[in-house]
PDB file of N, CA and C in Angstrom:
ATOM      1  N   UNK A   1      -2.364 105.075  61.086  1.00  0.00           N
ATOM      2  CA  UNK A   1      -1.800 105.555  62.341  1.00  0.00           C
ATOM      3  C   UNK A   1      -0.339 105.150  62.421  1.00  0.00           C
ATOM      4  N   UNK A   2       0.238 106.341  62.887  1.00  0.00           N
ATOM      5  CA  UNK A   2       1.683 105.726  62.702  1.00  0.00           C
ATOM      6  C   UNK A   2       2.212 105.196  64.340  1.00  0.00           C
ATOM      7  N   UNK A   3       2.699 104.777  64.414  1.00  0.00           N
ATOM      8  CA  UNK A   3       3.679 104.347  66.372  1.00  0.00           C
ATOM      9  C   UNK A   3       5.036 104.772  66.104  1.00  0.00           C
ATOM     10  N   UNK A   4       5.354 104.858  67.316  1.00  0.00           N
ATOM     11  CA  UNK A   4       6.633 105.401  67.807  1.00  0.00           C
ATOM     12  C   UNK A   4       7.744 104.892  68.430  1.00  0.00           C
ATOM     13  N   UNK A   5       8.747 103.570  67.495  1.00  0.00           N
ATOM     14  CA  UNK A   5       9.597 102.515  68.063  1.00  0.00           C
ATOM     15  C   UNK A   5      10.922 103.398  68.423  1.00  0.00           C
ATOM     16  N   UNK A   6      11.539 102.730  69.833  1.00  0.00           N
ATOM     17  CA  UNK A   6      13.099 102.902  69.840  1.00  0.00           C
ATOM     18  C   UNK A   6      13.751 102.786  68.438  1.00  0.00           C
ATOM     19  N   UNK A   7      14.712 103.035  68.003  1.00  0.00           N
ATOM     20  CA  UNK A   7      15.500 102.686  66.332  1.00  0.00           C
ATOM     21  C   UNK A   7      15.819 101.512  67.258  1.00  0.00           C
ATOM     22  N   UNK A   8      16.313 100.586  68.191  1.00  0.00           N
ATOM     23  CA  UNK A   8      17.214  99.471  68.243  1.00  0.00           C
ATOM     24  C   UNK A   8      16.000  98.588  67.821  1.00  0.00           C
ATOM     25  N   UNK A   9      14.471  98.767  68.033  1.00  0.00           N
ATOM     26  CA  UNK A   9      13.623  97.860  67.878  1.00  0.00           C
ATOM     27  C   UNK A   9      13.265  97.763  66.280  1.00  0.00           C
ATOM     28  N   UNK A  10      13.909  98.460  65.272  1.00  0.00           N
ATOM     29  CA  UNK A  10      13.482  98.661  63.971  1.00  0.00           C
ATOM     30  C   UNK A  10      14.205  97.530  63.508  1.00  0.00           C
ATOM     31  N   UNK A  11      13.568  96.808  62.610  1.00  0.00           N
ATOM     32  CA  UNK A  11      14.195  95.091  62.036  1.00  0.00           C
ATOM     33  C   UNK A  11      14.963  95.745  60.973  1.00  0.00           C
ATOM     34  N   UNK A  12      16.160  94.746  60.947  1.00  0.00           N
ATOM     35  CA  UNK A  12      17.496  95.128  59.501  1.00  0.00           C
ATOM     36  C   UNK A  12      16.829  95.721  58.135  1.00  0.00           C
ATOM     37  N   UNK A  13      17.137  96.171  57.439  1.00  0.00           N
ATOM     38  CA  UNK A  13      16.472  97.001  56.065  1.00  0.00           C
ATOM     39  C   UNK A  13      15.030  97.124  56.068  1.00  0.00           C
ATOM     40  N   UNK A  14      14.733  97.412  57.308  1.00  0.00           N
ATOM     41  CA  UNK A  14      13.529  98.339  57.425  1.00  0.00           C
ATOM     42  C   UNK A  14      13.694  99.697  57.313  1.00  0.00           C
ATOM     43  N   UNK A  15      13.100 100.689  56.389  1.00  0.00           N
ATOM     44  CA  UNK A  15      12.935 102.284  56.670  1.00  0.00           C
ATOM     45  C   UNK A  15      11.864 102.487  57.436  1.00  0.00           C
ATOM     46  N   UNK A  16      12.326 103.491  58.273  1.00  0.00           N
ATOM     47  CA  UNK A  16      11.040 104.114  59.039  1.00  0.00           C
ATOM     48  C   UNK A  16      11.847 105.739  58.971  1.00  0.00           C
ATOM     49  N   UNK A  17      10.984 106.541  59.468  1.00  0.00           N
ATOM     50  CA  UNK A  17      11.058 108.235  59.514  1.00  0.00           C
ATOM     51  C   UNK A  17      11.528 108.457  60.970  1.00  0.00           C
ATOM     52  N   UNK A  18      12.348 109.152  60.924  1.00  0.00           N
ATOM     53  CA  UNK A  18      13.184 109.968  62.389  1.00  0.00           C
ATOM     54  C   UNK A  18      11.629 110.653  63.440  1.00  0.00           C
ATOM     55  N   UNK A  19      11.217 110.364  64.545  1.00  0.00           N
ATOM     56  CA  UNK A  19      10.007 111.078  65.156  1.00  0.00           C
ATOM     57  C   UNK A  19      10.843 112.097  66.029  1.00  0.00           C
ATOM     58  N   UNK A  20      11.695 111.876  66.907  1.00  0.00           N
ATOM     59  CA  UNK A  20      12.224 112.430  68.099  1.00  0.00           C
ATOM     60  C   UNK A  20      13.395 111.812  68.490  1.00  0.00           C
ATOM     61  N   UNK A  21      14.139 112.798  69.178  1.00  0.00           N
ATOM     62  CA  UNK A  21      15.173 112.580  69.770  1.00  0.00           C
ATOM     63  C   UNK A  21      14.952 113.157  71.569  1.00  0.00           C
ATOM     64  N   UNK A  22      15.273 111.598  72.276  1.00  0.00           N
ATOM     65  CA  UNK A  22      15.052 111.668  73.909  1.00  0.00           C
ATOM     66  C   UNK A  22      16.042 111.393  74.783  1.00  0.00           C
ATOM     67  N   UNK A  23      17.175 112.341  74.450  1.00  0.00           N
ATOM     68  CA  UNK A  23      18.267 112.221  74.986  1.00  0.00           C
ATOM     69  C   UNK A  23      18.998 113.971  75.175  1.00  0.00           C
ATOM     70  N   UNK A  24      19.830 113.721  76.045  1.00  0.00           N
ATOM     71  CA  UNK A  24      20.703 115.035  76.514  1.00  0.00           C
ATOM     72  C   UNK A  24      20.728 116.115  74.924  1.00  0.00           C
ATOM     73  N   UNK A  25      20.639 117.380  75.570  1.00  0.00           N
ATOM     74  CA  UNK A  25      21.148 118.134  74.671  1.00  0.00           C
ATOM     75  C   UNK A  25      22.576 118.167  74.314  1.00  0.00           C
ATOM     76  N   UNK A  26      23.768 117.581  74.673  1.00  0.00           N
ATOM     77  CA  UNK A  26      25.009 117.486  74.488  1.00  0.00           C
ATOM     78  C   UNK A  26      24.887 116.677  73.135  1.00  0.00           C
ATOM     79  N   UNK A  27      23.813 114.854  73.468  1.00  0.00           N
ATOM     80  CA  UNK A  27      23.937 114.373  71.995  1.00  0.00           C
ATOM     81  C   UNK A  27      22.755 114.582  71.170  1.00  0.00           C
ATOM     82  N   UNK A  28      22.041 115.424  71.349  1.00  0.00           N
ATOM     83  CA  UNK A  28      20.892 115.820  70.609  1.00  0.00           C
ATOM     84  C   UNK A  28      21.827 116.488  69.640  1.00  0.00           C
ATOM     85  N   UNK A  29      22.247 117.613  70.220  1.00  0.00           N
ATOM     86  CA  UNK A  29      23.157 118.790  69.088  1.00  0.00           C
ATOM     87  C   UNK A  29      23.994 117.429  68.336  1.00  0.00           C
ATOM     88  N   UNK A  30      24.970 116.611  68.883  1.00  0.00           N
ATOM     89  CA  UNK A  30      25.707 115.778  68.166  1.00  0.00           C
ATOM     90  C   UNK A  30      24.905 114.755  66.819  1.00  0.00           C
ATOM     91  N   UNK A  31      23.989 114.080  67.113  1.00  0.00           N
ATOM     92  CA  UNK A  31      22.628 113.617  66.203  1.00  0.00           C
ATOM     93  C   UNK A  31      22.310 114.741  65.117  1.00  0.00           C
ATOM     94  N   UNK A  32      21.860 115.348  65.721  1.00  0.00           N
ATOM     95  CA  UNK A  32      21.325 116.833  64.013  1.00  0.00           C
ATOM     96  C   UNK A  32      22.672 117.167  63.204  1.00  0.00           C
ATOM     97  N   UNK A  33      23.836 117.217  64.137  1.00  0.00           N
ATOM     98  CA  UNK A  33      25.051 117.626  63.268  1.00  0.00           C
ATOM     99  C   UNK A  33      25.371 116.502  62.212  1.00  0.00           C
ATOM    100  N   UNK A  34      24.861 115.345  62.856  1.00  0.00           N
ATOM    101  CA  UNK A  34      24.774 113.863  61.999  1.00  0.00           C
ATOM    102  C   UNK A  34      24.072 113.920  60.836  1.00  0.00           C
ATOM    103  N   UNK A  35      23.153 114.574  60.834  1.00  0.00           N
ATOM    104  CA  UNK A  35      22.022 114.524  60.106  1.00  0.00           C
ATOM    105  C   UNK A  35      20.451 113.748  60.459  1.00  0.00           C
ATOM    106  N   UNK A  36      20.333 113.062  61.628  1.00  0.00           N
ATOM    107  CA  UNK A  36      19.646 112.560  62.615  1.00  0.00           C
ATOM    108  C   UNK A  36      18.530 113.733  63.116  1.00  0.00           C
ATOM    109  N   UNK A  37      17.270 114.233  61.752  1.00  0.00           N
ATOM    110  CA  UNK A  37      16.675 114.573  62.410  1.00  0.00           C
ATOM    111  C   UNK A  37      15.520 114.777  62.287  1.00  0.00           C
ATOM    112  N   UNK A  38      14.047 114.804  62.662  1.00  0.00           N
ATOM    113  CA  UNK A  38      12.534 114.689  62.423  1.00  0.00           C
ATOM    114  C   UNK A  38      12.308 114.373  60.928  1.00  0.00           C
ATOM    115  N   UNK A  39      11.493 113.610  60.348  1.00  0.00           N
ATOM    116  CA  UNK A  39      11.680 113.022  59.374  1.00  0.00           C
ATOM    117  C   UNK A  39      12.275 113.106  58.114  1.00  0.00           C
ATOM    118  N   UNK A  40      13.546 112.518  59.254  1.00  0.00           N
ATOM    119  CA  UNK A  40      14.339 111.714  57.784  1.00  0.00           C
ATOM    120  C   UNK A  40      14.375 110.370  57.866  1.00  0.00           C
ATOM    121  N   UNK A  41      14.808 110.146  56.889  1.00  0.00           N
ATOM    122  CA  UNK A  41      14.245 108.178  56.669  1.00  0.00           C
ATOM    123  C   UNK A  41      15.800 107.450  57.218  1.00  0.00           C
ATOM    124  N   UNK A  42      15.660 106.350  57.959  1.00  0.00           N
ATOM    125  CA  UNK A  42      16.984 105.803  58.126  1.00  0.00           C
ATOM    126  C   UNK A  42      16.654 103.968  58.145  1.00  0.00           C
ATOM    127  N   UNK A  43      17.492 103.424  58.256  1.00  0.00           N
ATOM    128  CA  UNK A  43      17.632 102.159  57.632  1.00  0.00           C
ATOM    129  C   UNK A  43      19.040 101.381  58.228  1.00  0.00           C
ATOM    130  N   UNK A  44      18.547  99.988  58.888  1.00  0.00           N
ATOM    131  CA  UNK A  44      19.313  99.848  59.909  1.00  0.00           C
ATOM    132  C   UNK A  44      20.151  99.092  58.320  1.00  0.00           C
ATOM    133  N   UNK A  45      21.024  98.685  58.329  1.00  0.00           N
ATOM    134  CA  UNK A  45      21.895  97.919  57.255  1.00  0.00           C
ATOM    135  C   UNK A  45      22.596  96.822  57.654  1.00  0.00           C
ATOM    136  N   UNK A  46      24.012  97.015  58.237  1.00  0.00           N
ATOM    137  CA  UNK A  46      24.095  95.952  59.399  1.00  0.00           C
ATOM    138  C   UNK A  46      24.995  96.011  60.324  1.00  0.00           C
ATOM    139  N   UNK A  47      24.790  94.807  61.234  1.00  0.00           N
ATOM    140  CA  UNK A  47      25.123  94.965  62.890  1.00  0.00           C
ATOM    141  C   UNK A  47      26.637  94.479  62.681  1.00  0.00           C
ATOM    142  N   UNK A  48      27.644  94.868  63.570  1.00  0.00           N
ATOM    143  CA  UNK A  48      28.807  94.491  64.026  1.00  0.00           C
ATOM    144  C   UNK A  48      28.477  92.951  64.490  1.00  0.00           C
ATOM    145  N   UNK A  49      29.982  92.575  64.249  1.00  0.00           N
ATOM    146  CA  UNK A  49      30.174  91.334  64.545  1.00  0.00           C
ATOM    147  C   UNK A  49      29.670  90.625  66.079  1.00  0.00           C
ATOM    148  N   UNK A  50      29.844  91.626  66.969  1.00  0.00           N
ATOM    149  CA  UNK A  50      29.181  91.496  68.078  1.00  0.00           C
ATOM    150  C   UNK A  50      27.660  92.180  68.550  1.00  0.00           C
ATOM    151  N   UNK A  51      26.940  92.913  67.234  1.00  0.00           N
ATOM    152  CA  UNK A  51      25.875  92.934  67.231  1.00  0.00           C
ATOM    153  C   UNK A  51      25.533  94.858  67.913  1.00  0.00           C
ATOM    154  N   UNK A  52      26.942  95.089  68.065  1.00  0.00           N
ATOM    155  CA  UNK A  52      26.622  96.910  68.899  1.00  0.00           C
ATOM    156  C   UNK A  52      27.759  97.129  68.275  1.00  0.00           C
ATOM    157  N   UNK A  53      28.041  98.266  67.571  1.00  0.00           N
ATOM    158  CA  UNK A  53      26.994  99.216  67.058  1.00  0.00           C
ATOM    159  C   UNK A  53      26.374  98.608  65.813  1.00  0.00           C
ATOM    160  N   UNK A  54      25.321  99.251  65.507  1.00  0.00           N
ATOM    161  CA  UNK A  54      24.711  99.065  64.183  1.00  0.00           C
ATOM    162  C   UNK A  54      25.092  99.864  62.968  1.00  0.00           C
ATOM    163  N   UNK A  55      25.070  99.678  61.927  1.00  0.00           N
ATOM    164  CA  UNK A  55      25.189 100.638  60.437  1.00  0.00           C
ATOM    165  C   UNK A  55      24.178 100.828  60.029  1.00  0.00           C
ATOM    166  N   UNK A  56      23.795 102.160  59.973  1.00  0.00           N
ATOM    167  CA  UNK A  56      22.586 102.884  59.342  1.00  0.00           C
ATOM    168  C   UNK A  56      23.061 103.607  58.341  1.00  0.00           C
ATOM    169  N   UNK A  57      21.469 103.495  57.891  1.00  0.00           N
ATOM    170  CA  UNK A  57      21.868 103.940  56.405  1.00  0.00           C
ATOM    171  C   UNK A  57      21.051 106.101  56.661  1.00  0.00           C
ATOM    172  N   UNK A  58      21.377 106.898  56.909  1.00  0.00           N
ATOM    173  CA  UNK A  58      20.880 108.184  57.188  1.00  0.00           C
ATOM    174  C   UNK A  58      21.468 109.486  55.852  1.00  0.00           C
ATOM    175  N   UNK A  59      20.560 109.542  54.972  1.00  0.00           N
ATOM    176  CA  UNK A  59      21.139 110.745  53.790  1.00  0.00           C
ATOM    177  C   UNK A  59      22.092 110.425  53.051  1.00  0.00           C
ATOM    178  N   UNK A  60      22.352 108.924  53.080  1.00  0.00           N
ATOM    179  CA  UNK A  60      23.111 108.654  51.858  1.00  0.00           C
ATOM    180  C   UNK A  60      24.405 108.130  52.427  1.00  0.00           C
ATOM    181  N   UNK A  61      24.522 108.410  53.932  1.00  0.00           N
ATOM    182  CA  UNK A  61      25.960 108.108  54.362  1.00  0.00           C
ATOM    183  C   UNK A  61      25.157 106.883  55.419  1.00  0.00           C
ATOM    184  N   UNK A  62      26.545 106.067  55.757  1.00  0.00           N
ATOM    185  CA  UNK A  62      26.070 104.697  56.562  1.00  0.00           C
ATOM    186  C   UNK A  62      26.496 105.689  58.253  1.00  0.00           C
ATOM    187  N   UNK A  63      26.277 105.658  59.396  1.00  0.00           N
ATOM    188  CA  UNK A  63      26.898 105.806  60.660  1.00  0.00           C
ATOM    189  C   UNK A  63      26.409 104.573  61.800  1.00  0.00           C
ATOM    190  N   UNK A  64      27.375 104.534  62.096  1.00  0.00           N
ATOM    191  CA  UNK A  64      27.476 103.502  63.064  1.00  0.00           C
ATOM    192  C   UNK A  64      27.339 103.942  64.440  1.00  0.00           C
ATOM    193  N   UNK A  65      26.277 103.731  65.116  1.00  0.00           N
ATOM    194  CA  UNK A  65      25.335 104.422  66.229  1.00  0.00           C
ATOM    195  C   UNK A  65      25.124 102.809  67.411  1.00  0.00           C
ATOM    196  N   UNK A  66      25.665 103.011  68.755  1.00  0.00           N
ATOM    197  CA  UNK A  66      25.663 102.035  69.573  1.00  0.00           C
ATOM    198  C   UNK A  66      24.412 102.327  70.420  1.00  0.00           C
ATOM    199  N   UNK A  67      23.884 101.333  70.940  1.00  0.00           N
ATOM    200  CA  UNK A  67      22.921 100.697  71.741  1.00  0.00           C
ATOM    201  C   UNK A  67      22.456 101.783  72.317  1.00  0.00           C
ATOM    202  N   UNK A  68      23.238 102.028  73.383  1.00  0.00           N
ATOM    203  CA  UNK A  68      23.198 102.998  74.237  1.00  0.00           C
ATOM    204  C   UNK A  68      22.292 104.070  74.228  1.00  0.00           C
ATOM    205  N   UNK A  69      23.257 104.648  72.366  1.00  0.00           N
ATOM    206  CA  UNK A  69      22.247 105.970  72.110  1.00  0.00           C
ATOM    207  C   UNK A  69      20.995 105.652  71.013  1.00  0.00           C
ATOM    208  N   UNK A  70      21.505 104.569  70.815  1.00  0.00           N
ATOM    209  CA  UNK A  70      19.921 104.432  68.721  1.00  0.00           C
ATOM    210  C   UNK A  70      19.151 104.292  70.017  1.00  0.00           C
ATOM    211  N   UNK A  71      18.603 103.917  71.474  1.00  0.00           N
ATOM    212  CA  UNK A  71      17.567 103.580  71.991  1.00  0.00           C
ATOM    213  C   UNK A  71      16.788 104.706  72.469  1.00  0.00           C
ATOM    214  N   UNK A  72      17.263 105.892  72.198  1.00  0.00           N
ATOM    215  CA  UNK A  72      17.074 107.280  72.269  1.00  0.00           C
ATOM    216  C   UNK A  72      16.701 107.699  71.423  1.00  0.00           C
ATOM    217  N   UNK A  73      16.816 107.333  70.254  1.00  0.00           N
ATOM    218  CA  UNK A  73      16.386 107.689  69.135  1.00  0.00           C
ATOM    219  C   UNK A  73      14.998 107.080  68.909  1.00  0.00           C
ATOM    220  N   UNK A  74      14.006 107.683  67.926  1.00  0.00           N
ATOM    221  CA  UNK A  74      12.399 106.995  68.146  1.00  0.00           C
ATOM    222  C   UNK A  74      12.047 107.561  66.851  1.00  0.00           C
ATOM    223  N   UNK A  75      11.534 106.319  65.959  1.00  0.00           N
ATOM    224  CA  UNK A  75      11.317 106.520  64.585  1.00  0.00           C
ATOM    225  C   UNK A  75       9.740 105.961  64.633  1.00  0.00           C
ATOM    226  N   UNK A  76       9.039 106.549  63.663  1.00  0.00           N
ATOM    227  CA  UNK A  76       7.499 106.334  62.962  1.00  0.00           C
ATOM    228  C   UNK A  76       7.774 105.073  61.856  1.00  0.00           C
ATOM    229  N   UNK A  77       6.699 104.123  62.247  1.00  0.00           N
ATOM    230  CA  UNK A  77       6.629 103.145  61.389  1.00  0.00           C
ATOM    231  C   UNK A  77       4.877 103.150  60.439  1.00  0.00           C
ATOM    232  N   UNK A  78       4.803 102.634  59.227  1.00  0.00           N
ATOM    233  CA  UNK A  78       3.471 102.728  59.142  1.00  0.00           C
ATOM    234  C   UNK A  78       2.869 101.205  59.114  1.00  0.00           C
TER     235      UNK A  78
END
């Protein structure tokens, strides 16, 4: 059975699979243009010095995604 975490709750070089995106269509469209979308695998890498934003690892490229919005984001763990 898989569950369905916020990405901010996913621990450092953990992969889990993209489930949904639960946020505005303004940054929904902005996320898929990212590449941010139903399972793809992402991978937190690491946090800023002050811990927001984070570096993910998404298709090969790292993006740096703040609090705000990775808590919108909701990945499958197994």
């Amino acid at each position: 059975m898989k569950d369905c975490i916020p990405l901010t709750d996913l621990k450092m070089n953990m992969t889990a699979k993209i489930c949904f995106l639960n946020c505005s269509d303004h940054i929904k469209r902005r996320f898929l243009d990212l590449g941010i979308i139903p399972d793809t695998p992402i991978t937190p890498i690491f946090k800023s010095i002050p811990g927001d934003p984070i570096a993910y690892e998404v298709r090969g490229s790292l993006l740096a995604i703040r609090e705000k919005d990775s808590k919108n984001i909701f990945v499958c763990v197994t």
